[in-house]
Structures are given as C-alpha cells and as structure tokens.
N, C-alpha and C. Protein backbone atom coordinates (compact mmCIF):
# COMPACT_ATOMS: atom_id res chain seq x y z
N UNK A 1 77.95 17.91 -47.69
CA UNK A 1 78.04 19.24 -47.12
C UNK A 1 78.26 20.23 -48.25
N UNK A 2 77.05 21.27 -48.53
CA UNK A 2 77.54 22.37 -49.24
C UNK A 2 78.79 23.50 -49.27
N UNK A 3 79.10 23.94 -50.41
CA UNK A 3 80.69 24.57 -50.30
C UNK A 3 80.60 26.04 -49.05
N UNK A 4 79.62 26.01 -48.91
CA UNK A 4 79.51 27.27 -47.70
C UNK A 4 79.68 27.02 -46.26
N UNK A 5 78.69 25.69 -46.25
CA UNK A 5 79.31 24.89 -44.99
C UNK A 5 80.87 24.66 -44.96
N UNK A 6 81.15 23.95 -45.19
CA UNK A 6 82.49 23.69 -45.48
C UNK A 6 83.33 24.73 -45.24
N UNK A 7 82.94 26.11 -45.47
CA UNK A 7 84.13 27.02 -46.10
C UNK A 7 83.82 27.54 -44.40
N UNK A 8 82.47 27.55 -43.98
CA UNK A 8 82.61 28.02 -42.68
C UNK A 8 83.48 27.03 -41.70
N UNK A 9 83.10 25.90 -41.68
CA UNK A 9 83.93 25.25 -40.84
C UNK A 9 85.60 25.62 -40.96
N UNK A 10 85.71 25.52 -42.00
CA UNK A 10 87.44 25.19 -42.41
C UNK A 10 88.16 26.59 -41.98
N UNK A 11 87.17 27.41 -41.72
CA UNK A 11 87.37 29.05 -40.99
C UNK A 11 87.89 28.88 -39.59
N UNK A 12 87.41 28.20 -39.02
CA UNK A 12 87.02 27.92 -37.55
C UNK A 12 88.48 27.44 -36.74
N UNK A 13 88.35 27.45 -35.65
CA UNK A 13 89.92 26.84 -35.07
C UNK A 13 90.38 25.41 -35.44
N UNK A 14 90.98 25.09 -35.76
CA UNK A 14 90.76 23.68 -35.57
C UNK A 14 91.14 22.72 -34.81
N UNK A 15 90.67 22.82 -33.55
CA UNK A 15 90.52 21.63 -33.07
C UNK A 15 88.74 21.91 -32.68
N UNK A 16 88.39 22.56 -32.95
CA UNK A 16 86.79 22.66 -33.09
C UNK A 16 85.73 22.00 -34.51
N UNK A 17 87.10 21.88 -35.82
CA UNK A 17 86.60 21.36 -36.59
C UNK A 17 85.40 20.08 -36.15
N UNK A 18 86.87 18.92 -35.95
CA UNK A 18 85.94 18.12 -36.32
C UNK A 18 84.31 17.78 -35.09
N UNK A 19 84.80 18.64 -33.85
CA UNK A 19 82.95 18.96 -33.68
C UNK A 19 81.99 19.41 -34.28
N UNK A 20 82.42 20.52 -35.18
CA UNK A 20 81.32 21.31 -36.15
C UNK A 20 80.93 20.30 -36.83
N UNK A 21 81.54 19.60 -37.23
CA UNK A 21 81.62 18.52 -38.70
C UNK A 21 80.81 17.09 -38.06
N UNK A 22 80.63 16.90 -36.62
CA UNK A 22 79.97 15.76 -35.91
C UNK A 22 78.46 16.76 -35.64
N UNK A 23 78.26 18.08 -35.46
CA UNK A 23 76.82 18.43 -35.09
C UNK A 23 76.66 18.35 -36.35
N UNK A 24 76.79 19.00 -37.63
CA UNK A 24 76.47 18.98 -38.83
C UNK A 24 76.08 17.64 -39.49
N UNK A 25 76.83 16.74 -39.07
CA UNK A 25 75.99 15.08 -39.91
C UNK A 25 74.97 14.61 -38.74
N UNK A 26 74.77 15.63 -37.30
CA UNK A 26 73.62 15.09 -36.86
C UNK A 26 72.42 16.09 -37.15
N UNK A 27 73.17 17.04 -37.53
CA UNK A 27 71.75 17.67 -38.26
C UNK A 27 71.32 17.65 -39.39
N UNK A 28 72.01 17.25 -40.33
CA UNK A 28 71.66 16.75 -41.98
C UNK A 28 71.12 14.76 -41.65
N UNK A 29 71.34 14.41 -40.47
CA UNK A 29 70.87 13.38 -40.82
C UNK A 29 69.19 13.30 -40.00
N UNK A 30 68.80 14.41 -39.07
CA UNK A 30 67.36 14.61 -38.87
C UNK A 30 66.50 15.07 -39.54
N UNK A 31 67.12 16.07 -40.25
CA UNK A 31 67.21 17.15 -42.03
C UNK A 31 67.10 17.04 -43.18
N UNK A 32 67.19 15.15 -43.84
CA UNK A 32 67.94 14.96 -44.83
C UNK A 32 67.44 15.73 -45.81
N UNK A 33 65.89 16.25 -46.20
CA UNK A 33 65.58 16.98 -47.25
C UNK A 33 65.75 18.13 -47.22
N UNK A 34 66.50 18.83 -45.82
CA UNK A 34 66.91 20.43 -46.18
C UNK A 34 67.86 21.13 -46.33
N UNK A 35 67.44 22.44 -46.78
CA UNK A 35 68.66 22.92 -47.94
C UNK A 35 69.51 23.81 -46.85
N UNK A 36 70.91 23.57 -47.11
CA UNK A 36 71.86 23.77 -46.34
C UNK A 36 72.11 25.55 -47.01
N UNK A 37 72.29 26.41 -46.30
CA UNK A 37 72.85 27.64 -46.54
C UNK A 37 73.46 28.29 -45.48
N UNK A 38 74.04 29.74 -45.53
CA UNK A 38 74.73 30.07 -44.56
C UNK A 38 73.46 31.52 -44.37
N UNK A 39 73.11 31.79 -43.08
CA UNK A 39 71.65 33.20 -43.50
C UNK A 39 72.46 33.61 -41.58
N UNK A 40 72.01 34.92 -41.74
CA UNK A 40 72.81 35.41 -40.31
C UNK A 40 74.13 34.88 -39.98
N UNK A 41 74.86 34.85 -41.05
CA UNK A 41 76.17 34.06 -40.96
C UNK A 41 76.28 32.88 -40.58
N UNK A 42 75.54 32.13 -40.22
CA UNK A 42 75.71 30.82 -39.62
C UNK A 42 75.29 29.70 -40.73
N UNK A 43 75.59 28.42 -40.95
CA UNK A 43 75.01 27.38 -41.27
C UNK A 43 73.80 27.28 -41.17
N UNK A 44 72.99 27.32 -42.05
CA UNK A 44 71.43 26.80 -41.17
C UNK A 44 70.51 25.65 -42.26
N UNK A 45 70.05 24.92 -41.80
CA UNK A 45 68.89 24.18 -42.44
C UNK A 45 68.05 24.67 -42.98
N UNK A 46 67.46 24.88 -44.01
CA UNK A 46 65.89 25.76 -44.32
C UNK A 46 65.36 24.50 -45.18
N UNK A 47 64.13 25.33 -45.08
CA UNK A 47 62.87 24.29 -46.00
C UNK A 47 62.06 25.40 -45.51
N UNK A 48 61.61 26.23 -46.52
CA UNK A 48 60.50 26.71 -46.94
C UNK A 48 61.06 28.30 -45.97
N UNK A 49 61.95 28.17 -44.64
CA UNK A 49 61.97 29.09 -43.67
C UNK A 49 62.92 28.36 -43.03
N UNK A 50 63.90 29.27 -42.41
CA UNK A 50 65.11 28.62 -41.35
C UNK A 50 64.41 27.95 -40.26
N UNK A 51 65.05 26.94 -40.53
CA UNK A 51 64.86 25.40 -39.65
C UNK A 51 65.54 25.58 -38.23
N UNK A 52 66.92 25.69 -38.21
CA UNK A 52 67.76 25.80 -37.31
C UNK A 52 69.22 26.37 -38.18
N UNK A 53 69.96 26.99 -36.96
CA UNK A 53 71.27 27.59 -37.49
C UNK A 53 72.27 26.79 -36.13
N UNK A 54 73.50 26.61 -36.53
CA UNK A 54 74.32 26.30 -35.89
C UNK A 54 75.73 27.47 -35.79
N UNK A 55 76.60 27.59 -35.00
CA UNK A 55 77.28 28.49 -34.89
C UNK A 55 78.67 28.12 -34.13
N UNK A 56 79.62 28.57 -34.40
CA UNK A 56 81.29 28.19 -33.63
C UNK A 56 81.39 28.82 -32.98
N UNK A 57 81.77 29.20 -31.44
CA UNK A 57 82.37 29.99 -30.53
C UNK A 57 83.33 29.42 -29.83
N UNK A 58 83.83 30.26 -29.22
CA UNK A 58 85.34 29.94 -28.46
C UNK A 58 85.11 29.02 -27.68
N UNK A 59 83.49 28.51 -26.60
CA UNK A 59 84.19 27.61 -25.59
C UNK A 59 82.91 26.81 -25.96
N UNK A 60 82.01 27.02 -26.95
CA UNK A 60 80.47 26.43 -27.18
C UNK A 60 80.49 25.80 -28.66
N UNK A 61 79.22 25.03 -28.91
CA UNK A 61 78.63 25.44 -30.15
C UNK A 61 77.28 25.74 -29.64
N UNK A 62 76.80 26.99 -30.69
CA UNK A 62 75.51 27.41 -30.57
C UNK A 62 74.44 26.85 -31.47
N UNK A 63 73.42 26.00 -30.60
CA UNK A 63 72.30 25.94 -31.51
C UNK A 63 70.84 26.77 -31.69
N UNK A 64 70.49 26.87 -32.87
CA UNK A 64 69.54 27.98 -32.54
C UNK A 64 68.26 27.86 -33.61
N UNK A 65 67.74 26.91 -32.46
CA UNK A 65 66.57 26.43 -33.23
C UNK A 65 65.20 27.33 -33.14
N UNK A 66 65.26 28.70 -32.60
CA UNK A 66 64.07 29.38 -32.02
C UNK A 66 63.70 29.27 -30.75
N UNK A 67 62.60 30.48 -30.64
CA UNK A 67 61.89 30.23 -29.06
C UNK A 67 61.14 29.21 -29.03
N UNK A 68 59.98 29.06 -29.92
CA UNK A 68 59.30 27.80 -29.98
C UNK A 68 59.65 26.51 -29.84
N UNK A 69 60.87 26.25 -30.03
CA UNK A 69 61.64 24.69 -29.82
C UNK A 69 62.62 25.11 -28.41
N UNK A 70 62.91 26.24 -28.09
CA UNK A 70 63.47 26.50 -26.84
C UNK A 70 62.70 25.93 -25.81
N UNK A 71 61.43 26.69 -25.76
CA UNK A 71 59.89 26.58 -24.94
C UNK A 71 59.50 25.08 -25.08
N UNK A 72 59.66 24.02 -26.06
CA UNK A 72 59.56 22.93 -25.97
C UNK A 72 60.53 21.79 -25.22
N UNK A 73 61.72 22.25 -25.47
CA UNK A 73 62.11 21.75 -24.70
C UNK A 73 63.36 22.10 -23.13
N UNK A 74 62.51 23.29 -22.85
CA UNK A 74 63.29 24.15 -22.23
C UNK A 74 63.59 22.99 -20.87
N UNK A 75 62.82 21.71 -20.38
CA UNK A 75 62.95 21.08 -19.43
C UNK A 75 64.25 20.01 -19.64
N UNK A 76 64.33 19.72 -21.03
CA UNK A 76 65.32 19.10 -21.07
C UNK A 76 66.92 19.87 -21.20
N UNK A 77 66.89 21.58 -20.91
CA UNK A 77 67.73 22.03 -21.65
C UNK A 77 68.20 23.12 -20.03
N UNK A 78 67.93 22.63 -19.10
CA UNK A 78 68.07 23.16 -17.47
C UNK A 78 69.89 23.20 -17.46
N UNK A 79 70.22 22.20 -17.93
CA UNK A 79 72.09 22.15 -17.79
C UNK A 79 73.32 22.95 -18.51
N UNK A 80 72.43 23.83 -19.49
CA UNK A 80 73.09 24.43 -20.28
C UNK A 80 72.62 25.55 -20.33
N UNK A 81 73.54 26.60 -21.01
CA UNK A 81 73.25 28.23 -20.70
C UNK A 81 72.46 28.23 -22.08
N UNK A 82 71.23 29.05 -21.64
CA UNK A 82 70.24 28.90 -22.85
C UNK A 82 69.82 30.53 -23.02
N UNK A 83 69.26 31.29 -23.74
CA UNK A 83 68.47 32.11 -24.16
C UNK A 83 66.88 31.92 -24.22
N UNK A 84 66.27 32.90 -25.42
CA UNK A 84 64.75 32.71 -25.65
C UNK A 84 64.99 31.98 -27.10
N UNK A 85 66.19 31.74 -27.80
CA UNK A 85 66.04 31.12 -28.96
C UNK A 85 67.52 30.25 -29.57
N UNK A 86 68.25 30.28 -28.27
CA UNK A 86 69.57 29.33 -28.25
C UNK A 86 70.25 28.79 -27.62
N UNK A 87 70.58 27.63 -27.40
CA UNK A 87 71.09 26.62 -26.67
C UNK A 87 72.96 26.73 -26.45
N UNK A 88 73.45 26.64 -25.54
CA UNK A 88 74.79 26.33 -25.65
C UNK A 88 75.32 25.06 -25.83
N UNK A 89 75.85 24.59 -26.20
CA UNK A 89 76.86 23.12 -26.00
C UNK A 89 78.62 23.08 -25.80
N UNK A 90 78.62 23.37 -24.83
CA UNK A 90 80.03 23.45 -24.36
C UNK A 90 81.17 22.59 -25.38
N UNK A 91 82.30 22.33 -25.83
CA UNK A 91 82.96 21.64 -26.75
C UNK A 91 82.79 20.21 -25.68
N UNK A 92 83.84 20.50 -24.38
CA UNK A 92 84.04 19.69 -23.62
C UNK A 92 83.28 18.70 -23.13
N UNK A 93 81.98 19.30 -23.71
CA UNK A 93 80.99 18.31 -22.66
C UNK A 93 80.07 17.48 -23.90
N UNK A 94 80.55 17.78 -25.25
CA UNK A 94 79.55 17.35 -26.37
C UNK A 94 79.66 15.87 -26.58
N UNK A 95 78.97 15.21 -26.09
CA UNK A 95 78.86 14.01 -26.54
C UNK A 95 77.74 13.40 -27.04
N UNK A 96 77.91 11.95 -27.16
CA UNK A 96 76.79 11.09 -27.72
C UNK A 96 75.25 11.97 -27.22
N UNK A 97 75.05 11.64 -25.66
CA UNK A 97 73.68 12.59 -24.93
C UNK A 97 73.24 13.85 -25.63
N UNK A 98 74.03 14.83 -25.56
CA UNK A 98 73.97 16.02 -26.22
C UNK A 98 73.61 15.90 -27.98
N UNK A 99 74.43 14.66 -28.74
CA UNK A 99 74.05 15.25 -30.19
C UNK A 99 72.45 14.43 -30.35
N UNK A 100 72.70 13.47 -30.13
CA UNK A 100 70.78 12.72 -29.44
C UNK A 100 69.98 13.97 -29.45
N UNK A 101 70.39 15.10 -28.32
CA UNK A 101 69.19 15.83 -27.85
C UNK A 101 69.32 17.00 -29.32
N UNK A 102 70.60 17.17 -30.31
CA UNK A 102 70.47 18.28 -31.16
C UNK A 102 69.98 17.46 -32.33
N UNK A 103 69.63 16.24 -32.38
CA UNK A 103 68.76 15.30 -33.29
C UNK A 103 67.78 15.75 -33.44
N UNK A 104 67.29 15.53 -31.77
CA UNK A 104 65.79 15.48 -31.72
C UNK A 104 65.06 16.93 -31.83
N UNK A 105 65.84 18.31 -31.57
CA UNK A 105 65.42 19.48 -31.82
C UNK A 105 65.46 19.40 -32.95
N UNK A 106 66.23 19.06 -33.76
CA UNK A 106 66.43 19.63 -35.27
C UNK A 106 65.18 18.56 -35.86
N UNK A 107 64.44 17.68 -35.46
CA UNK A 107 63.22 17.05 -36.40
C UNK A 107 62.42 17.58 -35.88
N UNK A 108 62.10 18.16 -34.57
CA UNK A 108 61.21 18.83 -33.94
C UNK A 108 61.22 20.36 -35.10
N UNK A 109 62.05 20.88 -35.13
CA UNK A 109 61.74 22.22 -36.01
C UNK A 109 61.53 21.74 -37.29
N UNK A 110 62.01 20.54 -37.24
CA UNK A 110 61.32 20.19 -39.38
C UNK A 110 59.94 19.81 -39.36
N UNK A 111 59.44 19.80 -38.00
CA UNK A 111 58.17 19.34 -38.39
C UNK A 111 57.41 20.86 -38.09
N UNK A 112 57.93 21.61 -37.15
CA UNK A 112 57.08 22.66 -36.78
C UNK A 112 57.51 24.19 -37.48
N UNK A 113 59.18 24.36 -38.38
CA UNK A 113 59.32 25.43 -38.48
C UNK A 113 59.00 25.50 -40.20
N UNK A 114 59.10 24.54 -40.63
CA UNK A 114 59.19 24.15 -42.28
C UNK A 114 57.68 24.99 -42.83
N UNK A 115 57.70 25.28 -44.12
CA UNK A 115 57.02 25.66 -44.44
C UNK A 115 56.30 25.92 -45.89
C-alpha cells in the first residue's frame, strides 16, 4: 500500500479501518499492475486513466468504478443504494459476497477503463 493510501486510511474512524484495508487488498489484488494514488481525494487505481476510486463514509464504503461498469452491472447491484457512477457498501453488511462482487468490478474496469 502506497504512503497516501495509508495516510488516508489511518485518517478515517477506526473501527472502519480495518474494512478500508480488506476492500483495498481486494482491489490491489484484481489490480495488481495499477498505480495506486489519491485523485478527487479518494484512493484510486489508475493505469493509463482512473480505474476505480474507493471512499470512507460514515455508514458505507463508496465504490466508484463509473457509469459504464455501473450499467454493467447494474443487475447485480439492485440491493444497494447506487448512483450513475457509484455503488454503496454498507460497513455492516460487507462481507465475503460483497468483496467477490468489488473484485469482479475492479477487473471489469481494468479491462475496459485502462488505457
């Protein structure tokens, strides 16, 4: 984890840490070749163009992989409060199911947002 990541997490409440710190090794491990920075304040993946950004809030984490990966998998994403370009994940409800499905968005945008 780069010192920006890091410095954002260690910002954060902590008992939210160590969730940030469980989406983050599931997105560096769909990711492994991309470069970690912080762009719109958030964490985000890039390669060539932001991949996905992740984000801390009070009762969520936000993922925000775009409309284009929204629109892809907007059928699997009916249970959660969504936007045109971000997903919610409640703390309470983040489990195994949920980081699976922020796997599979985050290789989905390495194949389609990279550049």
């Amino acid at each position: 984890m780069n010192t920006e990541f890091l410095h954002y997490i260690e910002q954060q409440p902590e008992q939210v840490r160590p969730t940030l710190h469980t989406v983050w090794r599931a997105l560096k491990d769909a990711l492994p070749t991309a470069t970690e920075k912080i762009s719109w304040q958030m964490p985000t993946f890039w390669s060539g163009a932001n991949l996905v950004h992740f984000a801390a809030h009070k009762n969520h984490v936000g993922l925000y992989p775009g409309a284009a990966a929204m629109e892809h998998f907007s059928s699997r994403l009916t249970q959660y409060k969504t936007s045109k370009g971000a997903v919610q994940f409640p703390y309470k409800s983040l489990g195994d199911e949920q980081l699976a499905l922020i796997s599979e968005i985050a290789e989905w945008c390495g194949k389609h947002n990279a550049k």
